[in-house]
Each structure stands twice: as structure tokens, then as C-alpha cells.
Protein backbone atom coordinates (compact mmCIF):
# COMPACT_ATOMS: atom_id res chain seq x y z
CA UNK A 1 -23.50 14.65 -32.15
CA UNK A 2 -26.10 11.76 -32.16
CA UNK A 3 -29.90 12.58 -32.94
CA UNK A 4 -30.75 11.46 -29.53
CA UNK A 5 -28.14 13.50 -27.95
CA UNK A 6 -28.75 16.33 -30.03
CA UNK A 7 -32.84 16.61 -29.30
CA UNK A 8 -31.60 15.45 -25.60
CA UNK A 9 -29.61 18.72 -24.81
CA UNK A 10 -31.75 20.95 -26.93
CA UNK A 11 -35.10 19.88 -24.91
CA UNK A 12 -33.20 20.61 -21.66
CA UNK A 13 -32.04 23.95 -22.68
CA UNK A 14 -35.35 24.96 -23.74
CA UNK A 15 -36.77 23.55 -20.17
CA UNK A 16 -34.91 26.00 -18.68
CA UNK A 17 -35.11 28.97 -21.00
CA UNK A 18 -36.64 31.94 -19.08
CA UNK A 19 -40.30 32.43 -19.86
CA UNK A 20 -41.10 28.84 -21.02
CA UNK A 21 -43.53 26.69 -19.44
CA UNK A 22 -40.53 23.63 -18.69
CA UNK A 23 -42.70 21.40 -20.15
CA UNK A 24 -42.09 19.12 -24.05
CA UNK A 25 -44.70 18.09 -26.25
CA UNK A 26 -44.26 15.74 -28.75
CA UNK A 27 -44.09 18.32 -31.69
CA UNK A 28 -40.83 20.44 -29.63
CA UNK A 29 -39.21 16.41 -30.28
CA UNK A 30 -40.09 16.31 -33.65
CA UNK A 31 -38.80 20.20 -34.42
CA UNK A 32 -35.69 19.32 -32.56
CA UNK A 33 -35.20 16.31 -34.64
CA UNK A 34 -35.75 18.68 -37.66
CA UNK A 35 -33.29 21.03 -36.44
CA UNK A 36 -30.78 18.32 -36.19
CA UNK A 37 -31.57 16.71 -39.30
CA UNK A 38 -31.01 20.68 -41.40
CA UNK A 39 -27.50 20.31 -38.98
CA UNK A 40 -28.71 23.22 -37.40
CA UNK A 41 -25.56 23.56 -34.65
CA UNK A 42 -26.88 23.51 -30.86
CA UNK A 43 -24.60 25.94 -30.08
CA UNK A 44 -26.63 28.23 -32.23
CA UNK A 45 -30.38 26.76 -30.91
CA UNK A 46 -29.18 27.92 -27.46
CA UNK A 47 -27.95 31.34 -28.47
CA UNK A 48 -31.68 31.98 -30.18
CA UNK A 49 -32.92 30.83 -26.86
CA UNK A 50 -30.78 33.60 -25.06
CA UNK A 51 -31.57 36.30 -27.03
CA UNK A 52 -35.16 35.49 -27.30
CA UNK A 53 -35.23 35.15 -23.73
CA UNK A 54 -32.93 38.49 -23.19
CA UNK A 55 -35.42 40.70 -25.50
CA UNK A 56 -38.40 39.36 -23.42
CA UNK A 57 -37.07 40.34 -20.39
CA UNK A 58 -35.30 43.71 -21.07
CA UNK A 59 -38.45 45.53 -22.25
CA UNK A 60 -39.69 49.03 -21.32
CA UNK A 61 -41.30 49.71 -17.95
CA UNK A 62 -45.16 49.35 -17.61
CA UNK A 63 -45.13 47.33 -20.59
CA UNK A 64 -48.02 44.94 -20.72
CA UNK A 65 -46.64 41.14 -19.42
CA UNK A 66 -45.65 38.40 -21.81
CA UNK A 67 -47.65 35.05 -21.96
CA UNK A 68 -45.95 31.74 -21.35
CA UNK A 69 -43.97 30.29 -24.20
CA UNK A 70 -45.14 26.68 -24.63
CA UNK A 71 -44.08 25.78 -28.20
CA UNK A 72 -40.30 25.27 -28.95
CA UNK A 73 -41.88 26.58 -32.39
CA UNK A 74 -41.78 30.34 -30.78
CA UNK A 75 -38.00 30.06 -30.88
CA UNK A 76 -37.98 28.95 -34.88
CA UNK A 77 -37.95 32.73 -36.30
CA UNK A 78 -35.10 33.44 -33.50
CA UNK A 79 -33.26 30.07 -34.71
CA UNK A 80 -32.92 31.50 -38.48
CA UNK A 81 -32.01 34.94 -37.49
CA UNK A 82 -29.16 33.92 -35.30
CA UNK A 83 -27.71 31.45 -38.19
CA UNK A 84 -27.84 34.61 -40.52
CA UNK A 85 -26.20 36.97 -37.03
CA UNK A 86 -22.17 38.08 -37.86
CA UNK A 87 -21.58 38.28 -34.06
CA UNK A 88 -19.34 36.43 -31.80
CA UNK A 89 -19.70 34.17 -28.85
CA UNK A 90 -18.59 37.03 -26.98
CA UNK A 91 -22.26 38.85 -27.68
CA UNK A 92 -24.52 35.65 -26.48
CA UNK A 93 -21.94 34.99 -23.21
CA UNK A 94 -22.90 38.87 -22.39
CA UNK A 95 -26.74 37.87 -22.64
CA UNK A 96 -26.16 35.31 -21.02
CA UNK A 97 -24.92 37.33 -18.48
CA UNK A 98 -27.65 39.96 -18.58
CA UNK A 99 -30.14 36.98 -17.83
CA UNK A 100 -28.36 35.29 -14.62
CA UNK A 101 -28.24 38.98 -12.96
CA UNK A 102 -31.74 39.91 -14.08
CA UNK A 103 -32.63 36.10 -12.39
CA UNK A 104 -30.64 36.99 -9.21
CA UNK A 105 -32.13 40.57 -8.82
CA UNK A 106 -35.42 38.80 -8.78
């Protein structure tokens, strides 16, 4: 996949990640360009964005509320551990899953 394409998809998906802001600054370009660069896979950039978004949400009652993400840096931690993961597909499509009936319940 080209750069452009690459940062291009990755940008949207992180738009419309549960908990972000929806807005890109010019340093969530340049880390997507970096991520592209290390051929990071965007498959696996949107599975950190899943989980991280899953863990936020499914969190004990009465916890205190999470701030706004507003740095595609938040998800960088959550990028590496989900290149070192030994799961399948399978695992993120059932977050995924988790997140679009937690969204409709809302």
C-alpha cells in the first residue's frame, strides 16, 4: 500500500475510534508515516485501536471517566503489544463486536 494511502486509511480509522476527539494534528501524520515507513501492517494499527478502545469502554462500574484521546501517540504502546499478540483475527472481529453493541446500547 502507498504512503499516502496507508496514513489515509489509518487517520480515518483513528477518526472514528471510540473515545478520540475525530480530530488530526500534524504529528498523528507524521506517526502514521512512521508506522508505515517500520511496515507496521494497518491491519494491525486498527486492531490496537479496537482493543484500546474495547478496554476503555469495558471497565468496572463507578469507575472514574476517561479523558478524550487526542494524540494518535496514545495508541503507540497498544500498536507494539498487538505486533507481539499470538491471537487470531477471530479475537479483534469479537471486539469489534463488543464495541458496535456497547455503541447501539447507548
Amino acid at each position: 500500500m502507498e504512503q499516502h494511502d496507508y496514513v489515509r486509511r489509518l487517520l480515518d480509522a483513528y477518526r472514528t475510534t471510540p473515545g478520540t476527539c475525530g480530530a488530526v494534528s500534524r504529528p498523528d501524520r507524521l506517526l502514521a508515516a512512521q508506522l508505515h515507513q517500520r511496515g507496521v501492517p494497518i491491519e494491525a494499527v486498527e486492531n490496537a485501536f479496537v482493543l484500546a478502545a474495547a478496554r476503555r469502554l469495558i471497565r468496572p462500574v463507578g469507575a472514574a471517566p476517561l479523558g478524550t484521546i487526542r494524540s494518535l501517540a496514545y495508541f503507540s504502546p497498544v500498536i507494539e503489544e498487538v505486533l507481539l499478540l499470538q491471537v487470531g483475527q477471530e479475537y479483534f472481529q469479537y471486539l469489534r463486536h463488543k464495541l458496535q453493541r456497547a455503541a447501539s446500547a447507548r
